[in-house]
Protein backbone atom coordinates (compact mmCIF):
# COMPACT_ATOMS: atom_id res chain seq x y z
CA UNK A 1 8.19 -1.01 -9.42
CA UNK A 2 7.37 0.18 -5.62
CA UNK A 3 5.46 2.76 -6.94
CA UNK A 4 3.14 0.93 -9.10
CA UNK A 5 2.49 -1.99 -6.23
CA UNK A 6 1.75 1.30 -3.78
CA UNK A 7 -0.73 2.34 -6.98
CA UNK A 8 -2.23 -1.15 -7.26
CA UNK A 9 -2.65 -1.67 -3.53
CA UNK A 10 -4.36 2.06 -3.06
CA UNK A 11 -7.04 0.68 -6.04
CA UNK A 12 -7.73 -2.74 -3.53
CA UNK A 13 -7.77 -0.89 -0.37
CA UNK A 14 -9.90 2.04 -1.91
CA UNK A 15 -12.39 -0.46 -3.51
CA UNK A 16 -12.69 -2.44 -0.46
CA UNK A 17 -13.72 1.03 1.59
CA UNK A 18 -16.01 1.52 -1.09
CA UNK A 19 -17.52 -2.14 -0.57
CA UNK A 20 -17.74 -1.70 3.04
CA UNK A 21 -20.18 1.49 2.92
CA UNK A 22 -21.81 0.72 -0.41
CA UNK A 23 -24.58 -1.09 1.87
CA UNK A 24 -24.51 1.83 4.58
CA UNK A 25 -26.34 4.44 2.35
CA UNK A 26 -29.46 4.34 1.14
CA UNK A 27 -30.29 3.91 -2.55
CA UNK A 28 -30.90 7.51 -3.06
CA UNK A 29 -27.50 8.54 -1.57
CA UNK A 30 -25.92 5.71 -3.94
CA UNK A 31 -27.43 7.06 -6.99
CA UNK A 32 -26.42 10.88 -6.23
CA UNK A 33 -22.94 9.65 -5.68
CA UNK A 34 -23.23 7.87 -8.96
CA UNK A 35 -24.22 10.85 -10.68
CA UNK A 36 -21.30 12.91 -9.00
CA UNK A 37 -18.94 10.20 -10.09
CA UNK A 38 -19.73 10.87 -13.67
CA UNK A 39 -20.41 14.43 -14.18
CA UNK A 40 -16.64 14.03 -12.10
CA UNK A 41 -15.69 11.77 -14.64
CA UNK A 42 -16.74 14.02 -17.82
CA UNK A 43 -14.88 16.63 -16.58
CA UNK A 44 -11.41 15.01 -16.28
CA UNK A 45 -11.92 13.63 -19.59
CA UNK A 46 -12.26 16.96 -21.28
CA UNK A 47 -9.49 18.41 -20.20
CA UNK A 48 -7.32 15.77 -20.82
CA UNK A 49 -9.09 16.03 -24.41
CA UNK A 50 -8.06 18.97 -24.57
CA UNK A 51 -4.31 18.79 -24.81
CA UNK A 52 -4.54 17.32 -28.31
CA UNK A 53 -2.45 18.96 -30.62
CA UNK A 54 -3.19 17.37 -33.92
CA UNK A 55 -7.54 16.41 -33.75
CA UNK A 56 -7.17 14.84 -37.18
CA UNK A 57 -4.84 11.88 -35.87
CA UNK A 58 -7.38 12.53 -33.31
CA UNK A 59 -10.20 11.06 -35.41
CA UNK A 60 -8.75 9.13 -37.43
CA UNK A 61 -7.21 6.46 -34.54
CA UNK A 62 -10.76 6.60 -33.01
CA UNK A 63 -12.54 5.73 -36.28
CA UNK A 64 -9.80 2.89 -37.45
CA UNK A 65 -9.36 1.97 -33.89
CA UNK A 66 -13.12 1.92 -33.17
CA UNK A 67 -13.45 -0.30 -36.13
CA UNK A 68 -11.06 -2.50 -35.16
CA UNK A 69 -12.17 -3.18 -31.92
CA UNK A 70 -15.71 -4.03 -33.26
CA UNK A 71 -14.06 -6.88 -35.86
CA UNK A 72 -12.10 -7.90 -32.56
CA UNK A 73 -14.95 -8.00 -30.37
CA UNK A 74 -12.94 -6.31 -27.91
CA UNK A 75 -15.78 -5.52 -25.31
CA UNK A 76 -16.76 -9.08 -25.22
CA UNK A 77 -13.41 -10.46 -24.42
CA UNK A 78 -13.02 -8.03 -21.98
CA UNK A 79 -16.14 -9.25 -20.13
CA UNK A 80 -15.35 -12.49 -20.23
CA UNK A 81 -12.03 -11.62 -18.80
CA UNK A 82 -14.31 -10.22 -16.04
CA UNK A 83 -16.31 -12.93 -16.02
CA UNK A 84 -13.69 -15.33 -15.78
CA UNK A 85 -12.48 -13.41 -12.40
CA UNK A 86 -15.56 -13.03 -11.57
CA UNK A 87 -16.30 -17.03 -11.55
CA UNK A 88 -12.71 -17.56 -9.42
CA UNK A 89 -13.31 -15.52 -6.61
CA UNK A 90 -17.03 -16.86 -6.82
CA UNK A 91 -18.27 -12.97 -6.37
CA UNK A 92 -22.14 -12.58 -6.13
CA UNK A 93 -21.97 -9.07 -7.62
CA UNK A 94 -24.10 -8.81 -10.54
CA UNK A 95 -22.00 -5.27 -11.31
CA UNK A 96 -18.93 -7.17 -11.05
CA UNK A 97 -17.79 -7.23 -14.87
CA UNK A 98 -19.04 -3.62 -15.41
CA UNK A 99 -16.71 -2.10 -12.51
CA UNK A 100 -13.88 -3.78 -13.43
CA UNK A 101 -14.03 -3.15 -16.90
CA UNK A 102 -14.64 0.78 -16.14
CA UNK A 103 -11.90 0.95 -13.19
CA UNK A 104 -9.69 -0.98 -15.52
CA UNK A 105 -9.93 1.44 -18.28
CA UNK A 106 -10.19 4.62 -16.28
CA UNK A 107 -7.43 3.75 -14.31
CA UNK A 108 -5.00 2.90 -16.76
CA UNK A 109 -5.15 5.82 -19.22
CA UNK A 110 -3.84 9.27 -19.34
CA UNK A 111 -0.39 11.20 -19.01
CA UNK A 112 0.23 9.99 -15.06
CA UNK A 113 0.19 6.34 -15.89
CA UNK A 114 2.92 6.69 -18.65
CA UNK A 115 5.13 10.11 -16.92
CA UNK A 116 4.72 8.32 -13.46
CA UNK A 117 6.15 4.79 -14.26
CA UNK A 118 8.62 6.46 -16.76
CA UNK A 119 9.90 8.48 -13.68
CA UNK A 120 10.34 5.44 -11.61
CA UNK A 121 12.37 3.07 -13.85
CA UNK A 122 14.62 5.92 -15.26
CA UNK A 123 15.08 8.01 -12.11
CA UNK A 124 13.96 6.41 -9.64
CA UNK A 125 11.55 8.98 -8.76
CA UNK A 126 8.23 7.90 -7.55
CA UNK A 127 6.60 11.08 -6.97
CA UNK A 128 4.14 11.05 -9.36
CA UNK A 129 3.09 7.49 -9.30
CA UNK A 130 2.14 8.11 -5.58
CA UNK A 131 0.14 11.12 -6.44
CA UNK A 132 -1.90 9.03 -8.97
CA UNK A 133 -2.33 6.47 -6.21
CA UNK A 134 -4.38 8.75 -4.07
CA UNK A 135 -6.34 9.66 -6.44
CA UNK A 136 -6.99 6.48 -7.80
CA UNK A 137 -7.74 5.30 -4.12
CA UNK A 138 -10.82 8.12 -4.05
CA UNK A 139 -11.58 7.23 -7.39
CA UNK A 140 -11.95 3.37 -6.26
CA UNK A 141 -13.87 4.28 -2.93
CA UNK A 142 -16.15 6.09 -5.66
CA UNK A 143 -16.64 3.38 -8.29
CA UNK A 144 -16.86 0.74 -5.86
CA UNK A 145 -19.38 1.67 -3.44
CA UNK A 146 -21.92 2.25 -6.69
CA UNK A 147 -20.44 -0.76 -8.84
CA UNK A 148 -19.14 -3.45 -6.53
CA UNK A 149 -15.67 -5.04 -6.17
CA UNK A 150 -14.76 -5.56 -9.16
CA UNK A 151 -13.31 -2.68 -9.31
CA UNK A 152 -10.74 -4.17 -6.70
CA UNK A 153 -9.52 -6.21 -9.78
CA UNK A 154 -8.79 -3.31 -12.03
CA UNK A 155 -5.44 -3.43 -9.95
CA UNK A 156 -4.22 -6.50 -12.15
CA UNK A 157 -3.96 -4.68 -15.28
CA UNK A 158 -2.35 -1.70 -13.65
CA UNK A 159 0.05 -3.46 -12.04
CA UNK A 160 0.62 -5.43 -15.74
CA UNK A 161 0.51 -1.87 -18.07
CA UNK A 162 2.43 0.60 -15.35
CA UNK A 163 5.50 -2.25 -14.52
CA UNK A 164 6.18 -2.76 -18.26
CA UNK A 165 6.50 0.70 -18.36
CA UNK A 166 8.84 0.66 -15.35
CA UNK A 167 11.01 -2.22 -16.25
CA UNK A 168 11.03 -1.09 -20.19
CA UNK A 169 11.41 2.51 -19.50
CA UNK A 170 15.06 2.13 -20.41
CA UNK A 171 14.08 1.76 -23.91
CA UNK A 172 10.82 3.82 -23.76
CA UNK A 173 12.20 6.77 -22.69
CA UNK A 174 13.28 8.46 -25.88
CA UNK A 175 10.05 6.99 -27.63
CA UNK A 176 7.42 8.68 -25.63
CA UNK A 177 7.88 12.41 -26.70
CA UNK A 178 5.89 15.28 -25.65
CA UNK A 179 3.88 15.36 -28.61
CA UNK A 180 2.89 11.53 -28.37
CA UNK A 181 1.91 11.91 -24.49
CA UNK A 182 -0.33 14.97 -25.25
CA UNK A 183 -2.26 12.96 -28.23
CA UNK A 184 -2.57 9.77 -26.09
CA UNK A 185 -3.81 11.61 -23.64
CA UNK A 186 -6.35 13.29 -26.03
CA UNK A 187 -7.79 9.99 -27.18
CA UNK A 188 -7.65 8.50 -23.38
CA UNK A 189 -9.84 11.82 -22.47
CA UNK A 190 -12.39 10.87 -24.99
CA UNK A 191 -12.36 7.29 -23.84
CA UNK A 192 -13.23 8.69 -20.24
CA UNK A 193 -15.76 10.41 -21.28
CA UNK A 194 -17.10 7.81 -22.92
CA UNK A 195 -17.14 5.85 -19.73
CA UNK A 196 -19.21 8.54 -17.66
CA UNK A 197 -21.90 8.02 -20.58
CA UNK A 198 -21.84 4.73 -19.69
CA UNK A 199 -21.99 5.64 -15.75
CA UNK A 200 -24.76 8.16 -16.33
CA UNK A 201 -26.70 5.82 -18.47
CA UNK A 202 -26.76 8.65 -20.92
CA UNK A 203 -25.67 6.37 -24.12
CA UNK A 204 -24.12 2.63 -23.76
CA UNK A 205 -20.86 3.15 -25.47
CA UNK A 206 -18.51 0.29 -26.37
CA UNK A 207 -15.24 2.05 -24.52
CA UNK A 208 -13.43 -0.98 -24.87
CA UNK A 209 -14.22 -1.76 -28.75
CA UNK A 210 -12.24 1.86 -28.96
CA UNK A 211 -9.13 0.99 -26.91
CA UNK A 212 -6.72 0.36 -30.29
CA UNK A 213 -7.38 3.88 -31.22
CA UNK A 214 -4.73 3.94 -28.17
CA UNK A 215 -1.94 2.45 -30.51
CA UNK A 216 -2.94 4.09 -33.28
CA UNK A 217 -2.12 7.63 -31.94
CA UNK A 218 1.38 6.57 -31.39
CA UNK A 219 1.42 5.39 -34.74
CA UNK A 220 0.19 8.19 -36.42
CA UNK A 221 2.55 10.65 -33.87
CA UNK A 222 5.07 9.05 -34.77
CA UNK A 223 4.71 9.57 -38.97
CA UNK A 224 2.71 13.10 -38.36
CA UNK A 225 4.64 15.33 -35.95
């Protein structure tokens, strides 16, 4: 699991970086960089959207998944989650719960997350789990000098989703195929560009209400190939 600690740690230094100049730029400079972030952010999302290879499953897990998240109210567990850490560290940050809510989800879905802690438990290999930790330590520097520290905190679920990965991969290994990692990583596209939306202030769109469509795309992969 040395590869997702290396991942999680790269997501606290980053955010801390991010922290430490957020108050060196002026407003205008924080905005710009805001805006960067999610035009950024659109763009990754679409091209992971684009690897889906069957858009009806597609829809449907968004629509069933979206629905279920609603009747769940997902979003507002989630913030409370936030809130919850928010209230233990006794953090100030009135963008606390909206960073690490966004980091939490960005971070934690697409095709490196899953290939990269697969690699590690099965072979050992750790390349790409350190690749995805520089990048997530930009991203972090990013999303935490425009949304706080709570983006620091996204780290806990990482660590959680990537080392079950690791220490189940064992078993996983034959039940993530090729097929199932491209449609995941469809529907975790979409998600992120939901989330730049949200950064952009373009539409407020309830990313986290949406996150069973994530289960449902294995489902349906699984019955559909």
């Amino acid at each position: 699991m040395y590869g997702t600690v290396i991942n999680s740690l790269a997501i606290v230094i980053g955010s801390i970086v991010g922290v430490l100049f957020q108050h060196r730029f002026p407003k205008k400079i924080q905005l710009i960089v805001f805006q960067g972030l999610g035009l950024s952010t659109i763009l990754i999302g679409l091209q992971m959207a684009l690897k889906v290879e069957n858009v009806l499953t597609l829809i449907f897990s968004l629509l069933i998944g979206g629905i279920i998240g609603e009747l769940l109210n997902l979003d507002l567990q989630m913030e409370k989650f936030g809130d919850w850490i928010k209230g233990k560290v006794n953090s100030k940050d009135t963008r606390f719960t909206d960073g690490f809510v966004a980091a939490s989800v960005l971070f934690c879905i697409g095709a490196m997350a899953i290939l990269g802690s697969l690699d590690e438990g099965i072979r050992g290999d750790r390349t790409v789990l350190l690749t995805k930790s520089i990048l997530d330590g930009f991203a972090a520097i990013a999303l935490s000098a425009s949304m706080g520290i709570g983006v620091a905190f996204s780290a806990i679920p990482i660590f959680l989703y990537q080392g079950s990965i690791t220490l189940l991969s064992g078993y996983t290994q034959n039940f993530f195929t090729q097929l199932m990692i491209h449609q995941l990583t469809a529907v975790g596209g979409l998600l992120i560009v939901g989330i730049s939306f949200n950064l952009l202030e373009i539409k407020k769109i309830k990313v986290t209400n949406l996150l069973p469509s994530l289960i449902l795309i294995v489902i349906f992969s699984l019955f559909f190939k």
